[in-house]
C-alpha atoms as a PDB file:
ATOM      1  CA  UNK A   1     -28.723  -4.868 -13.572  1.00  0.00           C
ATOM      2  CA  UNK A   2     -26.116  -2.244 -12.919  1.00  0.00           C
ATOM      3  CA  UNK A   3     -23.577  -2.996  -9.911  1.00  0.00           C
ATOM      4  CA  UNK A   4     -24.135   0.578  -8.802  1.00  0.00           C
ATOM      5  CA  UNK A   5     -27.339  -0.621  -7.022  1.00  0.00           C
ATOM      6  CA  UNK A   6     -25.202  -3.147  -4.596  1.00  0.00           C
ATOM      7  CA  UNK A   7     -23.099  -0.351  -3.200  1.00  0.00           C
ATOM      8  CA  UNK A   8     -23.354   0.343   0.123  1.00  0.00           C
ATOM      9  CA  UNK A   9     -24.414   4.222  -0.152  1.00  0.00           C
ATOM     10  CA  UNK A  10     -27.439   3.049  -2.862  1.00  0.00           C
ATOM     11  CA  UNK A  11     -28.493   0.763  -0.268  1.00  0.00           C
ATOM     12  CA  UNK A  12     -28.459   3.602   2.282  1.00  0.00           C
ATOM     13  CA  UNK A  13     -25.728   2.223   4.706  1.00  0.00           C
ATOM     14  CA  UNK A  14     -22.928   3.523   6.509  1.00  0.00           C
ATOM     15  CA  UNK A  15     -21.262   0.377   6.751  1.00  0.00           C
ATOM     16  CA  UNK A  16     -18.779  -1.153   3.816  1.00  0.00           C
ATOM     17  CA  UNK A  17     -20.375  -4.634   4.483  1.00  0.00           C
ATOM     18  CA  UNK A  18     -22.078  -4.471   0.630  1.00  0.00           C
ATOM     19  CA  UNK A  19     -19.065  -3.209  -1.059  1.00  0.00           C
ATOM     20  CA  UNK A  20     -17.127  -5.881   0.164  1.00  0.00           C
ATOM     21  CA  UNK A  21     -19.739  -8.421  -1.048  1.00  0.00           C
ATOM     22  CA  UNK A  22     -19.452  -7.078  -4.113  1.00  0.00           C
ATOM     23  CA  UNK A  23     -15.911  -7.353  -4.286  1.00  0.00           C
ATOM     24  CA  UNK A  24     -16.084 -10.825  -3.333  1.00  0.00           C
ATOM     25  CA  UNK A  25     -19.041 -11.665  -6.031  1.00  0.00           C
ATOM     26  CA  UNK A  26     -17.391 -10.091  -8.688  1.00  0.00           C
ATOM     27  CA  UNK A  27     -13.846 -11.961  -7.938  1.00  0.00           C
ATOM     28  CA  UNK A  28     -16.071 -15.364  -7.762  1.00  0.00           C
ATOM     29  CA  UNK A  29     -17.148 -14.848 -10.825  1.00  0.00           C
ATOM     30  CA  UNK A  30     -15.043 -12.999 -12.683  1.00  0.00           C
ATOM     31  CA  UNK A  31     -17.170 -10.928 -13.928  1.00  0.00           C
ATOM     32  CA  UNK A  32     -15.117  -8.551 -16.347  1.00  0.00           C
ATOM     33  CA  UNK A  33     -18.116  -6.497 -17.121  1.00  0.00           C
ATOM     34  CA  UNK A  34     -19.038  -5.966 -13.388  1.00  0.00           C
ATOM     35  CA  UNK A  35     -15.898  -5.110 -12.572  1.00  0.00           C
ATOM     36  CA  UNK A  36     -14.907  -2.697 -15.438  1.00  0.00           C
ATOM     37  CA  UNK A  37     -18.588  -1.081 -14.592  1.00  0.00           C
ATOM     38  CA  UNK A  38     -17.065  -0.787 -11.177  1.00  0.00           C
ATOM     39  CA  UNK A  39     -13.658   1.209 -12.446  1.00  0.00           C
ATOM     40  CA  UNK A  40     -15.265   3.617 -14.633  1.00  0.00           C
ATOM     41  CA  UNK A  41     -17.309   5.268 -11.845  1.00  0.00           C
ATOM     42  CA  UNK A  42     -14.139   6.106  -9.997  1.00  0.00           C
ATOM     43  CA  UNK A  43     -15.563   9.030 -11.970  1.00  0.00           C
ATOM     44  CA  UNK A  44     -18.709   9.099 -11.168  1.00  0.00           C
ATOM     45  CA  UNK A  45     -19.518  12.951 -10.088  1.00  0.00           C
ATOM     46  CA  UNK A  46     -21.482  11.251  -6.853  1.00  0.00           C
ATOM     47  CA  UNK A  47     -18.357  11.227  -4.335  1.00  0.00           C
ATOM     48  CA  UNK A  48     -19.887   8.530  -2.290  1.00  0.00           C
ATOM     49  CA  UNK A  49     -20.314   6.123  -5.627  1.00  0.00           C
ATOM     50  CA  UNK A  50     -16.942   6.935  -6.477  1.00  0.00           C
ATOM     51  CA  UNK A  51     -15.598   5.899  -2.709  1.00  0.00           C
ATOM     52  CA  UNK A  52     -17.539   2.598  -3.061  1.00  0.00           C
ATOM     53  CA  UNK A  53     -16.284   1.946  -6.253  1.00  0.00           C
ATOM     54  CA  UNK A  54     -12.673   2.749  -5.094  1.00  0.00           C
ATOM     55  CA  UNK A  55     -13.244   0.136  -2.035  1.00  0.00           C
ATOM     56  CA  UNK A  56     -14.352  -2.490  -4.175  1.00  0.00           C
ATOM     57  CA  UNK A  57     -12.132  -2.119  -6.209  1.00  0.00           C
ATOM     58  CA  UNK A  58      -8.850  -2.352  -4.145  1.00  0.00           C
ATOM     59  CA  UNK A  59     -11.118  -5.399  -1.776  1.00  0.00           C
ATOM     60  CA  UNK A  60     -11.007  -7.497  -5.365  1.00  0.00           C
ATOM     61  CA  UNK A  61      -7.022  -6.571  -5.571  1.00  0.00           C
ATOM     62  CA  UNK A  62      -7.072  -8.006  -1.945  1.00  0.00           C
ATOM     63  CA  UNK A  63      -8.550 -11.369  -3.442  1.00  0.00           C
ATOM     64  CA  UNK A  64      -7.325 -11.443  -7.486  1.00  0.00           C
ATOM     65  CA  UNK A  65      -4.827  -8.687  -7.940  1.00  0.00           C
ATOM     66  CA  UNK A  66      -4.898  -9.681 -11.430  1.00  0.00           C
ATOM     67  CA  UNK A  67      -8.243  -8.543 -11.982  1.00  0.00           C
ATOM     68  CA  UNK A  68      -7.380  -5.487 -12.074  1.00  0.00           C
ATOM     69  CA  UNK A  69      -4.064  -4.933 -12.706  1.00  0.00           C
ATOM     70  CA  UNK A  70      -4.677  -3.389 -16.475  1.00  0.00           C
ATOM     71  CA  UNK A  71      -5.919  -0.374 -14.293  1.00  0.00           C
ATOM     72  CA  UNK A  72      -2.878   0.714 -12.647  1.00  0.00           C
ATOM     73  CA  UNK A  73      -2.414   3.988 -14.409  1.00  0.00           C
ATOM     74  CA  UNK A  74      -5.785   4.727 -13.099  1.00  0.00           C
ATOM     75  CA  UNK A  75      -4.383   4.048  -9.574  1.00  0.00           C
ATOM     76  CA  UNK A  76      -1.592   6.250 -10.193  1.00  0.00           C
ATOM     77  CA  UNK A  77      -3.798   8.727 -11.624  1.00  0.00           C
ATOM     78  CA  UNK A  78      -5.776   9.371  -8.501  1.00  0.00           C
ATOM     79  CA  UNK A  79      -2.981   9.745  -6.324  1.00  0.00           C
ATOM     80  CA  UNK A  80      -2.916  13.280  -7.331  1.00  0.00           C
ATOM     81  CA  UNK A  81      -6.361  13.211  -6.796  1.00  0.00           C
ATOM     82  CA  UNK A  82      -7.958  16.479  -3.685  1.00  0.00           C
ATOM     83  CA  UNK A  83     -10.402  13.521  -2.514  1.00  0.00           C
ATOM     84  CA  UNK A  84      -8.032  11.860   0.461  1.00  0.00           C
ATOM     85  CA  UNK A  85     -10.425   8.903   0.364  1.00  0.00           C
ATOM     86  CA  UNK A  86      -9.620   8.542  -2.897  1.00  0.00           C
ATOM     87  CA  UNK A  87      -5.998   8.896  -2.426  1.00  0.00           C
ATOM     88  CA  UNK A  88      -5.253   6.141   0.205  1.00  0.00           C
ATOM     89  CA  UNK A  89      -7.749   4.304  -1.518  1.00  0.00           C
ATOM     90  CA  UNK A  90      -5.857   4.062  -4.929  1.00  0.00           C
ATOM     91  CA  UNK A  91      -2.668   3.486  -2.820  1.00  0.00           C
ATOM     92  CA  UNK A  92      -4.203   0.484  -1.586  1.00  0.00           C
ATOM     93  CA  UNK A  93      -5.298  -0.519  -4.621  1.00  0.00           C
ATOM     94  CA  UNK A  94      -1.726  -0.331  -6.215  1.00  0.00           C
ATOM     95  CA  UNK A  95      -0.180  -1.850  -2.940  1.00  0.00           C
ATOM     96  CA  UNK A  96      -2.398  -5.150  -4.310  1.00  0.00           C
ATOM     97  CA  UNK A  97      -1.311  -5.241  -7.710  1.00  0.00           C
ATOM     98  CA  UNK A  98       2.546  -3.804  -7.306  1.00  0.00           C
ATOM     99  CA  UNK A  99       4.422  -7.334  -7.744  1.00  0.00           C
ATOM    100  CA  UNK A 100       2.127  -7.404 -11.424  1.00  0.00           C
ATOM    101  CA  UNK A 101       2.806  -3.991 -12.208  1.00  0.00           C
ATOM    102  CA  UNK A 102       6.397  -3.233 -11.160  1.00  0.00           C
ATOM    103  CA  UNK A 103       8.074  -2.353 -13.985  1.00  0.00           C
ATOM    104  CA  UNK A 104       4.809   0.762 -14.943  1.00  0.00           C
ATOM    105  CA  UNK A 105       4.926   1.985 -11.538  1.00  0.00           C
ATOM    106  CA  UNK A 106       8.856   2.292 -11.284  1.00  0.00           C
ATOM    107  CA  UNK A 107       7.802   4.678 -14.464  1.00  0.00           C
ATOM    108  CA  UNK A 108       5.546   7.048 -12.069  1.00  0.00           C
ATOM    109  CA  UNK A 109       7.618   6.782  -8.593  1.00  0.00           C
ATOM    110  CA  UNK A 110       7.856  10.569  -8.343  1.00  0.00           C
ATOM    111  CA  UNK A 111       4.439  10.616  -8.139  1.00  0.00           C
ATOM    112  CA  UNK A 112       4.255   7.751  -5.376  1.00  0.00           C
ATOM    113  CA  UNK A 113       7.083   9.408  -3.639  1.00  0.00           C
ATOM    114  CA  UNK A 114       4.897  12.390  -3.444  1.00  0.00           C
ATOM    115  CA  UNK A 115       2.019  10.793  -2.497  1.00  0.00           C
ATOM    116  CA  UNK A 116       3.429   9.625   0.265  1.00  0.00           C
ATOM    117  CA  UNK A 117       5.004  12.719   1.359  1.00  0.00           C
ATOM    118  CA  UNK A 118       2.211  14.699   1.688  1.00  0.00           C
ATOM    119  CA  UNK A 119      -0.846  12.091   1.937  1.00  0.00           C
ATOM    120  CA  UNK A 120      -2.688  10.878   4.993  1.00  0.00           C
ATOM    121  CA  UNK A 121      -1.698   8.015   7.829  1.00  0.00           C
ATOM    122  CA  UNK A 122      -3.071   5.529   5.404  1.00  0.00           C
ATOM    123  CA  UNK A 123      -1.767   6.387   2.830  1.00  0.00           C
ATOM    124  CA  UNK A 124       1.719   6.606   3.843  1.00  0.00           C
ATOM    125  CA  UNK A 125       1.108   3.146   5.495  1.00  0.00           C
ATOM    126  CA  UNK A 126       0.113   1.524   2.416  1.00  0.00           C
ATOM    127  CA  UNK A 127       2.545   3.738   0.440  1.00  0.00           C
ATOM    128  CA  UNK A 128       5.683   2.549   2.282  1.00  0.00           C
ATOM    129  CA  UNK A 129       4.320  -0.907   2.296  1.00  0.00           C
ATOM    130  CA  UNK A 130       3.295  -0.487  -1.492  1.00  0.00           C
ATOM    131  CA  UNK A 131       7.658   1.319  -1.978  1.00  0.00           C
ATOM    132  CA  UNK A 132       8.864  -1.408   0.069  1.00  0.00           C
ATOM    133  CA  UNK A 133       7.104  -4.614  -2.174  1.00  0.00           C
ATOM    134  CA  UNK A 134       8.566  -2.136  -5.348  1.00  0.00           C
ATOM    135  CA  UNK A 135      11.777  -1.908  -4.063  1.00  0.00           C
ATOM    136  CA  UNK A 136      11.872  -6.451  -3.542  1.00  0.00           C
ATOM    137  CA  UNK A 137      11.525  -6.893  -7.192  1.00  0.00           C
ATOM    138  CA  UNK A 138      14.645  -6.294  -8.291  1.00  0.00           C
ATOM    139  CA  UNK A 139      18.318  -4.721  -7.337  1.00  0.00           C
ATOM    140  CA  UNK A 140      17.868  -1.769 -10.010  1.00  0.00           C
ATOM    141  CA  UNK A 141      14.125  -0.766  -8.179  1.00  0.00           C
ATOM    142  CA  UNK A 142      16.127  -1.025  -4.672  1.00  0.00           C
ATOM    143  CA  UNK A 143      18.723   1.548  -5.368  1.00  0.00           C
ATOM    144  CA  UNK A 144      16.202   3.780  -6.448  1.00  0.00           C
ATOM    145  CA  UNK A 145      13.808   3.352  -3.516  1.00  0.00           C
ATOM    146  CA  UNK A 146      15.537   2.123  -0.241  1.00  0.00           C
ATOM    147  CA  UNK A 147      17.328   5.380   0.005  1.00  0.00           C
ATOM    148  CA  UNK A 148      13.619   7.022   0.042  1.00  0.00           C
ATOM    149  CA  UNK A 149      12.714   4.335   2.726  1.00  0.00           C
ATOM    150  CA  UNK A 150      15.592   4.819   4.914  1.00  0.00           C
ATOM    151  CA  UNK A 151      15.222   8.658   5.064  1.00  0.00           C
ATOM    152  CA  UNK A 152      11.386   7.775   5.628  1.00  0.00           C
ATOM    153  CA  UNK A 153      11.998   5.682   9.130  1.00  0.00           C
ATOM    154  CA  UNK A 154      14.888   8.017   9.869  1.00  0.00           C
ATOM    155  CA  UNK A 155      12.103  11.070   9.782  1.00  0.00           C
ATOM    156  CA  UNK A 156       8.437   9.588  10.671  1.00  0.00           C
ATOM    157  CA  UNK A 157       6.805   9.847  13.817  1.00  0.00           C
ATOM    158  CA  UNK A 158       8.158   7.518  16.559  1.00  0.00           C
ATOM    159  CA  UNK A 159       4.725   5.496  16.549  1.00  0.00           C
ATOM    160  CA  UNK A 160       5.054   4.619  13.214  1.00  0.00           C
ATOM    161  CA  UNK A 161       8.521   3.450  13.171  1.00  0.00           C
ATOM    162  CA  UNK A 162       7.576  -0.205  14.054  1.00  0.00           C
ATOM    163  CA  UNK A 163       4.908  -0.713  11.625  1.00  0.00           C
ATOM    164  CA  UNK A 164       6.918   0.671   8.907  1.00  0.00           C
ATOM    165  CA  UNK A 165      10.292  -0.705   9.406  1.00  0.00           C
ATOM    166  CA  UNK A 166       8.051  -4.045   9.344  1.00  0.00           C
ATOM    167  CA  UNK A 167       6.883  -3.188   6.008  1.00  0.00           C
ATOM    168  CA  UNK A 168      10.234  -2.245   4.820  1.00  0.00           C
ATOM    169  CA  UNK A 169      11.548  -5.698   5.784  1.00  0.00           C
ATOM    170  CA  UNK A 170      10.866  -6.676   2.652  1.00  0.00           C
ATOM    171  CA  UNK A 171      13.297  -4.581   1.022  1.00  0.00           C
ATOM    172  CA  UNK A 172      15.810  -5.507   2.993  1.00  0.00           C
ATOM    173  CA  UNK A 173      19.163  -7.108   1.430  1.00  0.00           C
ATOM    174  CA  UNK A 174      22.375  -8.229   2.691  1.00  0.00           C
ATOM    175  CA  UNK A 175      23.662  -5.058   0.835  1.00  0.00           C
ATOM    176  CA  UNK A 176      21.885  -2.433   2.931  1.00  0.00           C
ATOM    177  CA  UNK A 177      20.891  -4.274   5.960  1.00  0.00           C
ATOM    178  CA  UNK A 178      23.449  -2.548   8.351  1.00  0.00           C
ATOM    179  CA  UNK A 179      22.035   0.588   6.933  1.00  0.00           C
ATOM    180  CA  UNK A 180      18.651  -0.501   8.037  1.00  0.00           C
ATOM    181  CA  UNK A 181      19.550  -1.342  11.482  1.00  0.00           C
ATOM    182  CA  UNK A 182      21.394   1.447  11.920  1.00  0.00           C
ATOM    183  CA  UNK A 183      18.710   3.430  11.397  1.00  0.00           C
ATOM    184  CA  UNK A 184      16.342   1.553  13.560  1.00  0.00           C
ATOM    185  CA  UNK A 185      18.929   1.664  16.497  1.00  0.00           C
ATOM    186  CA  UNK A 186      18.774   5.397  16.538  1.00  0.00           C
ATOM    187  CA  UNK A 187      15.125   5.324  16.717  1.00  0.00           C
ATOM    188  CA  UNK A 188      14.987   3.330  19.677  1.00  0.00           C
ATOM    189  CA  UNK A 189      15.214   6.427  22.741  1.00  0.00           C
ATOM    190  CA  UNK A 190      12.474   7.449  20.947  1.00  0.00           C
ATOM    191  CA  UNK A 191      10.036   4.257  21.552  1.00  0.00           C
ATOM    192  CA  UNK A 192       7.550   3.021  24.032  1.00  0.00           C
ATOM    193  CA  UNK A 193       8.442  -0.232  25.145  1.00  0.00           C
ATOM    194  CA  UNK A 194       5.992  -1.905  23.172  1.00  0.00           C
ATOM    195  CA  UNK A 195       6.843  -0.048  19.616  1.00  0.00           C
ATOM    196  CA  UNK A 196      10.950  -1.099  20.988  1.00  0.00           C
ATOM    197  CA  UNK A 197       9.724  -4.727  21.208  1.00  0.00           C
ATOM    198  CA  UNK A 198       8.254  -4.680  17.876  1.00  0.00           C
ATOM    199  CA  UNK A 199      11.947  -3.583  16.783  1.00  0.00           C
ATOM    200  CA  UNK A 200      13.499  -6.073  18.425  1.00  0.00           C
ATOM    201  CA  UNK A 201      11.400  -8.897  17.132  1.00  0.00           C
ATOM    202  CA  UNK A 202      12.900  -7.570  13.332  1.00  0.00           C
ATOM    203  CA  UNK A 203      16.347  -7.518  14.964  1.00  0.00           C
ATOM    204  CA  UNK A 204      16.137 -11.393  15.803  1.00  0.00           C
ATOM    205  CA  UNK A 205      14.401 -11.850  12.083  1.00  0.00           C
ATOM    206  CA  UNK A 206      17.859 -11.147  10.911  1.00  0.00           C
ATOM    207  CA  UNK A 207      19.980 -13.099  13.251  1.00  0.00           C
ATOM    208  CA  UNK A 208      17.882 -16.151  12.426  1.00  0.00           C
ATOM    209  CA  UNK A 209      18.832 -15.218   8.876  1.00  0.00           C
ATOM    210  CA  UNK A 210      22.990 -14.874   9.076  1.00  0.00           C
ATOM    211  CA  UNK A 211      22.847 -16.662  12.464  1.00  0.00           C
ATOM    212  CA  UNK A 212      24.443 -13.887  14.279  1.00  0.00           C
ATOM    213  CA  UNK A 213      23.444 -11.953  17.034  1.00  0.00           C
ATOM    214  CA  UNK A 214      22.951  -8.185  16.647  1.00  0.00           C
ATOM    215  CA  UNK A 215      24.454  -6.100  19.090  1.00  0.00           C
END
């Protein structure tokens, strides 16, 4: 029996309840053939089928990134895509499978970077946190990224500023950490008083870490 028939839009519901069961049966099992059934109607030329498809997918990179990791030009490939829900969708679904697929991705970061600049709230969530997880791997992916990140929290919209900078965390080393602060100090006039506590919650997470108190 084809997957297609467990998708929430064949089953005639708004809901994402059935895609995520699918997710979760096909991870249980790891059903190969389910799953690559799943992938190829990304392309289906019914957009709801494809936006099912493109939630189940990224729910099983949730669960067992590795799953689907041999798909991650795909992912990449639909980030140019004119369906948004297909956009922050495929950045979710490479934010899952990033630390598997570093080295392809670092190949295609224009295209990310682009993404990001021009995509929707989630997608520039999950893009930044997808950037920031990049940028951990290694000191050559940090040059090349954290400068993108920076200019990022230096730019966005005050309300975002917290949730990002959280994201970026992860990127942070004892290299450009001052940078990072720096950046997040300017910010601050800019805050609510619950986005400025979020801040300062990151500012002790690096005083616990060189034991020294940030002015």
């Amino acid at each position: 029996m084809t997957r297609l028939n467990q998708l929430s839009s064949q089953l005639g519901r708004k809901d994402e309840a059935p895609n995520i069961e699918l997710a979760e049966q096909l991870v249980k099992y790891e059903d190969l053939e389910g799953i690559n059934e799943v992938i190829q109607n990304l392309h289906n030329p019914d957009k709801k089928i494809q936006q099912d498809c493109m939630k189940v997918v990224y729910e099983i990179g949730k669960r067992n990134p590795h799953l689907i990791q041999h798909e991650t030009e795909t992912f990449l490939s639909f980030l140019k895509s004119r369906n948004n829900r297909m956009v922050w969708g495929a950045m979710t679904a490479l934010s899952t499978v990033t630390p598997l697929s570093s080295s392809l991705m670092m190949n295609h970061l224009r295209t990310i970077f682009t993404a990001i600049q021009t995509g929707s709230v989630i997608t520039v969530d999950k893009g930044i946190f997808t950037l920031a997880t990049l940028a951990s791997v290694n000191e050559s992916n940090n040059r090349k990224i954290f400068p993108f990140l920076l200019n990022h929290l230096e730019t966005c919209r005050p309300k975002e500023v917290p949730q990002h900078a959280e994201s970026t965390m992860r990127a942070v080393t004892e290299e450009n950490v001052t940078a990072f602060l720096t950046v997040l100090k300017k910010r601050e006039p800019y805050l609510t008083p619950p986005q400025l506590k979020r801040i300062k919650r990151i500012y002790k997470t690096f005083e616990t870490k060189d034991g020294k108190e940030e002015g």
